[in-house]
Protein backbone atom coordinates (compact mmCIF):
# COMPACT_ATOMS: atom_id res chain seq x y z
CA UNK A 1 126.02 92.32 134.88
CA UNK A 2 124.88 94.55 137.98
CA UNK A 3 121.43 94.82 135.75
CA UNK A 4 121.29 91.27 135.10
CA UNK A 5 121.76 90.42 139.14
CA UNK A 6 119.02 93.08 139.91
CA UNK A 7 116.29 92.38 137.36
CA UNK A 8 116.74 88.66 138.38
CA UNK A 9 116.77 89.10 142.38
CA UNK A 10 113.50 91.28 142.33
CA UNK A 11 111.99 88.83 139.80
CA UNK A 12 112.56 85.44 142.28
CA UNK A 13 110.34 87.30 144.97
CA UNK A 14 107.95 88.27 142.99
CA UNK A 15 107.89 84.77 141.04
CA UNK A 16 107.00 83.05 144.78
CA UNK A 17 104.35 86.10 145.95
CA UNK A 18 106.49 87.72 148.16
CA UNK A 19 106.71 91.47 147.56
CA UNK A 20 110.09 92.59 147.71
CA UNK A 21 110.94 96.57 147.99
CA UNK A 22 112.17 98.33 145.20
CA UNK A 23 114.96 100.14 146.34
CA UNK A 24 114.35 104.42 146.45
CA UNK A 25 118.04 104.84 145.55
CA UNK A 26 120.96 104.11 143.22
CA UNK A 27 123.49 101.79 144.68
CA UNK A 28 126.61 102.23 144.87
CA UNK A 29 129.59 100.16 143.72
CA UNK A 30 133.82 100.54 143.80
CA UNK A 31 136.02 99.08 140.59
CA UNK A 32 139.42 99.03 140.33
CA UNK A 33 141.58 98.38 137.90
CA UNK A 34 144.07 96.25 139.17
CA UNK A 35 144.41 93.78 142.00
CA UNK A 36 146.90 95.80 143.65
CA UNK A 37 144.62 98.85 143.66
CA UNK A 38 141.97 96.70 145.65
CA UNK A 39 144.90 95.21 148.23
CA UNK A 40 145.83 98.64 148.69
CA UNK A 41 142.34 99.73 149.82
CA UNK A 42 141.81 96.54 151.73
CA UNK A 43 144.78 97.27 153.45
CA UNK A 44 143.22 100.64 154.97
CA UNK A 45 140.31 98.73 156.06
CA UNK A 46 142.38 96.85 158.87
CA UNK A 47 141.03 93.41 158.36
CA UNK A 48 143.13 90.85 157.25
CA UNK A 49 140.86 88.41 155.85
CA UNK A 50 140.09 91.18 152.62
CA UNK A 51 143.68 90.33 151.24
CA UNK A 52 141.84 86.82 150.40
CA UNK A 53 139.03 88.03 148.51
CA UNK A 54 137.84 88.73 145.20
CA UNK A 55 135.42 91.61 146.64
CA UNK A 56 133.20 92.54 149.60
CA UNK A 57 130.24 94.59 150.92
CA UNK A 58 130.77 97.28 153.37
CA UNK A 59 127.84 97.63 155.56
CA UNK A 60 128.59 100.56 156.81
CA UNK A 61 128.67 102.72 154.05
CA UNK A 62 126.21 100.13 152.01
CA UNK A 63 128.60 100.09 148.87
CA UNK A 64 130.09 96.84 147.51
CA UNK A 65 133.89 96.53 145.92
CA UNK A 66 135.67 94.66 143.37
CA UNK A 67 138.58 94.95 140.89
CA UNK A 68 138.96 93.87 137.43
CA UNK A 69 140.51 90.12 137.25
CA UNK A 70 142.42 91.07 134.04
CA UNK A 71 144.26 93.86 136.36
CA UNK A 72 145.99 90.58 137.83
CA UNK A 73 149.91 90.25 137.86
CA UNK A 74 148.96 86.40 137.23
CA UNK A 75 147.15 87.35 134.20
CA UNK A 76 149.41 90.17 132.90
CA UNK A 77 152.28 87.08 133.24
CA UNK A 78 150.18 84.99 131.26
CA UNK A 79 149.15 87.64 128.73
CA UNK A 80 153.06 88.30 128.19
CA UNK A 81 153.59 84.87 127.81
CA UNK A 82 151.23 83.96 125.10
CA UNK A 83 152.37 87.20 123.66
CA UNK A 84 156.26 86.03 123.04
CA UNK A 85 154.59 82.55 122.44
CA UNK A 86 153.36 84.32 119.12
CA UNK A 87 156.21 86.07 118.65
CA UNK A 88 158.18 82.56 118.99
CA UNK A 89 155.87 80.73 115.97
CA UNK A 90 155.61 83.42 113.53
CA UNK A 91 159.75 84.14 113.38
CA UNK A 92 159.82 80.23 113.59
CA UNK A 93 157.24 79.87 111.34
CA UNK A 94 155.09 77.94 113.47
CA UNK A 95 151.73 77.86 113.22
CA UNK A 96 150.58 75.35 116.08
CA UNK A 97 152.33 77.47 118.60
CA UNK A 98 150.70 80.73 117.34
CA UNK A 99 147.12 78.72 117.79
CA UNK A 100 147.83 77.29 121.21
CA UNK A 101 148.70 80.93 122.67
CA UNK A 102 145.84 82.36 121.07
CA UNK A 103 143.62 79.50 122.60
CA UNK A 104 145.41 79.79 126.19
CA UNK A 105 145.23 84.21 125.58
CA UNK A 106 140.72 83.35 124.77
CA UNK A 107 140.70 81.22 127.77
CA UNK A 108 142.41 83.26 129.90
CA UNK A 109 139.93 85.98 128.95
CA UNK A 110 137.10 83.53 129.37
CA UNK A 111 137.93 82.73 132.62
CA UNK A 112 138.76 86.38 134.21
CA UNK A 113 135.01 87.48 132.97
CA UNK A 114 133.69 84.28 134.46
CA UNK A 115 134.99 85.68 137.95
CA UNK A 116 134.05 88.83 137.29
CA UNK A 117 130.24 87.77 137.04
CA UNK A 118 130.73 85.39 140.21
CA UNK A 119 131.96 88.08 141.95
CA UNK A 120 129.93 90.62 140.96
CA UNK A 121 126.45 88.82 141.08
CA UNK A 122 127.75 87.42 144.97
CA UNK A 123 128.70 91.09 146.18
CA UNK A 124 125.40 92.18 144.56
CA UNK A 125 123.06 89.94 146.63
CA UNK A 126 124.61 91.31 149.67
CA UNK A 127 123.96 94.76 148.54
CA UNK A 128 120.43 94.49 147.22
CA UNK A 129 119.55 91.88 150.55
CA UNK A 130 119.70 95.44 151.97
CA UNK A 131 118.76 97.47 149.75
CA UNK A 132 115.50 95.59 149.07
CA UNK A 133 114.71 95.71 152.79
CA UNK A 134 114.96 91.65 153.70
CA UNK A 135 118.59 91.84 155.69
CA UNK A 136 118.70 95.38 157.87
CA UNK A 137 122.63 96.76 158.85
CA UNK A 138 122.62 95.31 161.99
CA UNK A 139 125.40 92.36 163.16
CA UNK A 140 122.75 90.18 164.68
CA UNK A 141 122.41 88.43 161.44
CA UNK A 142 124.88 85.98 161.63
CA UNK A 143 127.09 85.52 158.82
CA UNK A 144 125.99 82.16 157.82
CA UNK A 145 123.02 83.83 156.82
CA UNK A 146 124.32 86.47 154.68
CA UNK A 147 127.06 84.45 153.17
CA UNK A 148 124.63 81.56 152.24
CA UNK A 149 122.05 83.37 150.60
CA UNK A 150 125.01 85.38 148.46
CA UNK A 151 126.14 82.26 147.66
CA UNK A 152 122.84 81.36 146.60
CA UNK A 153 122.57 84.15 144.17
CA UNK A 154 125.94 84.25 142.61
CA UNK A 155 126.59 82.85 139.50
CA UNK A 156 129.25 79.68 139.36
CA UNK A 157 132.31 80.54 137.58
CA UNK A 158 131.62 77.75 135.03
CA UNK A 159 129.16 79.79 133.27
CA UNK A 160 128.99 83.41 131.89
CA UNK A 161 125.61 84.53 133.58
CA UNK A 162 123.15 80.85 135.07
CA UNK A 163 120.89 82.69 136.70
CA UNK A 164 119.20 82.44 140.22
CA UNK A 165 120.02 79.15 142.36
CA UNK A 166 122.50 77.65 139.83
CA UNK A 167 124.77 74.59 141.38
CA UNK A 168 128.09 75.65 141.97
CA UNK A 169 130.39 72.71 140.86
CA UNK A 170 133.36 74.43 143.36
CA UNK A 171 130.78 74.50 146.30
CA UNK A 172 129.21 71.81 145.88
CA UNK A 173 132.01 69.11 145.51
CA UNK A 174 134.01 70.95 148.34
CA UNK A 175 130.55 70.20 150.66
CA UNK A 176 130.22 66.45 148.80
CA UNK A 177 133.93 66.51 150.55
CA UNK A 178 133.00 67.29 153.87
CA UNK A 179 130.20 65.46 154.19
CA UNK A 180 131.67 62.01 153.43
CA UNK A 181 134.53 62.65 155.97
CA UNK A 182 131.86 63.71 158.58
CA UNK A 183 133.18 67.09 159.06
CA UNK A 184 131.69 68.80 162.28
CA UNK A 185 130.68 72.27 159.88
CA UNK A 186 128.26 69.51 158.12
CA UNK A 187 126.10 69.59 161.52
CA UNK A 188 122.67 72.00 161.72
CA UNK A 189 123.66 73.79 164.78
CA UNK A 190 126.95 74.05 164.28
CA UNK A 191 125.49 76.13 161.20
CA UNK A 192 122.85 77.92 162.92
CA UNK A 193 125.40 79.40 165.65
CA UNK A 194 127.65 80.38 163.38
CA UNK A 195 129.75 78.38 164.66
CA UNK A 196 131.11 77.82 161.38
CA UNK A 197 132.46 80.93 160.65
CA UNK A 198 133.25 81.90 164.27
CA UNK A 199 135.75 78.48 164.39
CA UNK A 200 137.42 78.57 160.85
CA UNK A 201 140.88 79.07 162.02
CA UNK A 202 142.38 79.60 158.53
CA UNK A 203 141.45 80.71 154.94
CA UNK A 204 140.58 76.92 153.63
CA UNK A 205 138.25 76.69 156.77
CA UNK A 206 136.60 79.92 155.79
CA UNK A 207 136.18 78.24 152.55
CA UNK A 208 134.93 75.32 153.79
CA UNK A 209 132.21 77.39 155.75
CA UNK A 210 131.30 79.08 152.71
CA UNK A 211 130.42 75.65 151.03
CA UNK A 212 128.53 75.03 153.97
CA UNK A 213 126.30 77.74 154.16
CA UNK A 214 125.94 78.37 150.49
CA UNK A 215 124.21 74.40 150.70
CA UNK A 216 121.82 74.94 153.56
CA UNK A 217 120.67 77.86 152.01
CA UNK A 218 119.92 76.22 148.78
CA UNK A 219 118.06 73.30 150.71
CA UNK A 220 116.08 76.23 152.60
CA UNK A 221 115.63 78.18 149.52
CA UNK A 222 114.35 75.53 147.67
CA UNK A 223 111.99 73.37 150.44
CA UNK A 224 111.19 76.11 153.36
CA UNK A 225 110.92 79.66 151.24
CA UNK A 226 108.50 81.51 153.00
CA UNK A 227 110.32 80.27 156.41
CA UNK A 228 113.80 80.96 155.44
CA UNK A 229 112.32 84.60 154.70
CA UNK A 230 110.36 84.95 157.79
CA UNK A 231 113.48 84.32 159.72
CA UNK A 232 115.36 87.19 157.71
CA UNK A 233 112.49 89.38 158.39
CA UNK A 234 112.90 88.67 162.05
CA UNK A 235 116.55 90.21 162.41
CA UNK A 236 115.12 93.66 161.52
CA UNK A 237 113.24 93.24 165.04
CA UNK A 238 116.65 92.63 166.87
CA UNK A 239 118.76 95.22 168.84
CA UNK A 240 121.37 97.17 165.98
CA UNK A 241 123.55 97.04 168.82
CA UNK A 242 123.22 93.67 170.00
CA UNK A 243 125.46 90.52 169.01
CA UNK A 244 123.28 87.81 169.60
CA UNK A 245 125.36 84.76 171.83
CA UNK A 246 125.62 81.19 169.80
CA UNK A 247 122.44 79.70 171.27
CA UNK A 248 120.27 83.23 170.20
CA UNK A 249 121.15 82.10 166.83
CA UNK A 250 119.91 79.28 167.27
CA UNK A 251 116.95 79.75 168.66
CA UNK A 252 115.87 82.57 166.84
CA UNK A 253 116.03 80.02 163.60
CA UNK A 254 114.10 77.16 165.77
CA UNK A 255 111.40 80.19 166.43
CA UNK A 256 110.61 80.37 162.61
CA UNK A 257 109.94 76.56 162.10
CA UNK A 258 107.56 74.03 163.14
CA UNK A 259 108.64 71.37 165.78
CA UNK A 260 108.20 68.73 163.28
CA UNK A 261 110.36 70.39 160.42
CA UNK A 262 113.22 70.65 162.76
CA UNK A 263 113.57 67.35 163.78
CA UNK A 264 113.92 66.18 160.40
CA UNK A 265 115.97 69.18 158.92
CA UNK A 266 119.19 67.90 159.93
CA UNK A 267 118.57 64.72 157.42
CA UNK A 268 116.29 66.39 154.82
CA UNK A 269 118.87 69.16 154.09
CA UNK A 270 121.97 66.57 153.42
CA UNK A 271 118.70 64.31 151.79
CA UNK A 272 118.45 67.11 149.67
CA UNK A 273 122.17 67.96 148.90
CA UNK A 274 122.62 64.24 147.72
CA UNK A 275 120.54 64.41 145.32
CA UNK A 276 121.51 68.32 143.98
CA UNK A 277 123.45 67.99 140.79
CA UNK A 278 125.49 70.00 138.10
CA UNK A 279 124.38 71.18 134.83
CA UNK A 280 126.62 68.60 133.76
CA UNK A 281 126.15 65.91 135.82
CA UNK A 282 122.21 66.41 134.93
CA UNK A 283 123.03 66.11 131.33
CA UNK A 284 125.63 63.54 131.33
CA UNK A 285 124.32 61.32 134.13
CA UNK A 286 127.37 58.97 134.03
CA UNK A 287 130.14 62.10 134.59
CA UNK A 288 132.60 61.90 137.38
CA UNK A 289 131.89 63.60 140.43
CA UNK A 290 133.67 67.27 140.65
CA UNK A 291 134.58 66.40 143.63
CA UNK A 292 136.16 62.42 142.65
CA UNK A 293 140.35 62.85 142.03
């Protein structure tokens, strides 16, 4: 999967003309084996927000860490239960209940490699953003920045391996959400300050600001490349020991666009977003929104 993520990242660049940097070294990943083993190490790190997550880059030692989805006491429960499920039909002689926990034991499996590829190829982006040169160490890149374009690159946890730039059906009805109820995160600067992140007072917020970030990126990846790359370039020019203040954010973005661009960005991007759709919503045109109860 970690080959897949790599061959594809360096192969986006070089498909627009912009020469990425191959990177000199090996990188470096951490794997464990169950959930518990990941908590555990979380735990050390002293930041609360880790017991959410499915993985994360550390920056300062440039190495990225996940565990194994099947190491899960959820899906150990469910494994024993389709297990005695089995059990249950063949002493009853019951063949429909042997088939259904087989089919709930392969879809179980499906689904824990689904989030190991989302996980993996998200964690990866962060790692080779470095790696490759375009995002330096440093915390003036705000986390907007580095969130969205992860986001960008994983792959949605609908599909085995989509590629580059997929639509996330999770992210993308969760913005579809916000948007209609005019939710404050859904506003450019409020974005560019990192504001978003910076106000999410709870783990659904964070969420909410991932959806966020993850869809301005795609509108920026997708209408304003060689901009959205000029402004990552720029962060490698700011202070490692500086925390830029709201309004630096926000200006440093405005500094890599044209007047004209930026008036219009704030419509063009949810303009843009509208019109995005899902594998299946592109092949079935008349499908319910993911989003619609």
């Amino acid at each position: 999967m970690m080959e897949k993520v790599y061959k594809a990242y360096l192969a986006l660049f070089w498909s627009r003309g912009f020469e990425i940097e191959v990177p000199k070294k090996r990188m470096f990943v951490v794997l464990t084996e169950t959930h518990q083993e990941f908590l555990e190490h979380a735990a050390r790190e002293g930041d609360s927000q880790l017991l959410f997550a499915e993985g994360y880059f550390d920056r300062e030692v440039n190495v990225s860490f996940f565990f194994e989805h099947r190491g899960t006491e959820q899906f150990q429960r469910r494994k024993e239960l389709n297990e005695k499920m089995v059990g249950l039909g063949k002493n009853n002689r019951v063949g429909d209940l042997v088939r259904l926990a087989k089919a709930m034991d392969l879809a179980g499996e499906v689904r824990c490699e689904q989030v190991d590829v989302s996980t993996c190829s998200h964690e990866m982006a962060h790692q080779l953003a470095h790696n490759t040169g375009l995002m330096p160490l440093t915390p003036a890149i705000p986390r907007w920045a580095a969130e969205g374009f992860a986001c960008y690159f994983e792959s949605p946890r609908d599909a085995q391996w989509s590629g580059i730039g997929a639509v996330n059906q999770e992210r993308i009805g969760l913005y579809r959400k916000m948007l209609r109820n005019h939710h404050p995160f859904c506003k450019l600067d409020m974005v560019l300050s990192n504001r978003i992140y910076d106000e999410a007072k709870n783990h659904d917020e964070r969420v909410e600001a991932y959806a966020i970030a993850w869809s301005l990126t795609h509108y920026l990846m997708e209408r304003h490349f060689d901009r959205l790359i000029n402004y990552y370039k720029k962060f490698a020019t700011e202070s490692k020991d500086k925390v830029p203040t709201p309004e630096e954010h926000i200006q440093l973005f405005r500094s890599c666009f044209t007047s004209e661009q930026l008036r219009s960005m704030n419509v063009d991007w949810h303009l843009y977003m509208t019109r995005l759709k899902t594998d299946l919503e592109e092949v079935c045109p008349d499908v319910k929104h993911v989003d619609e109860d």
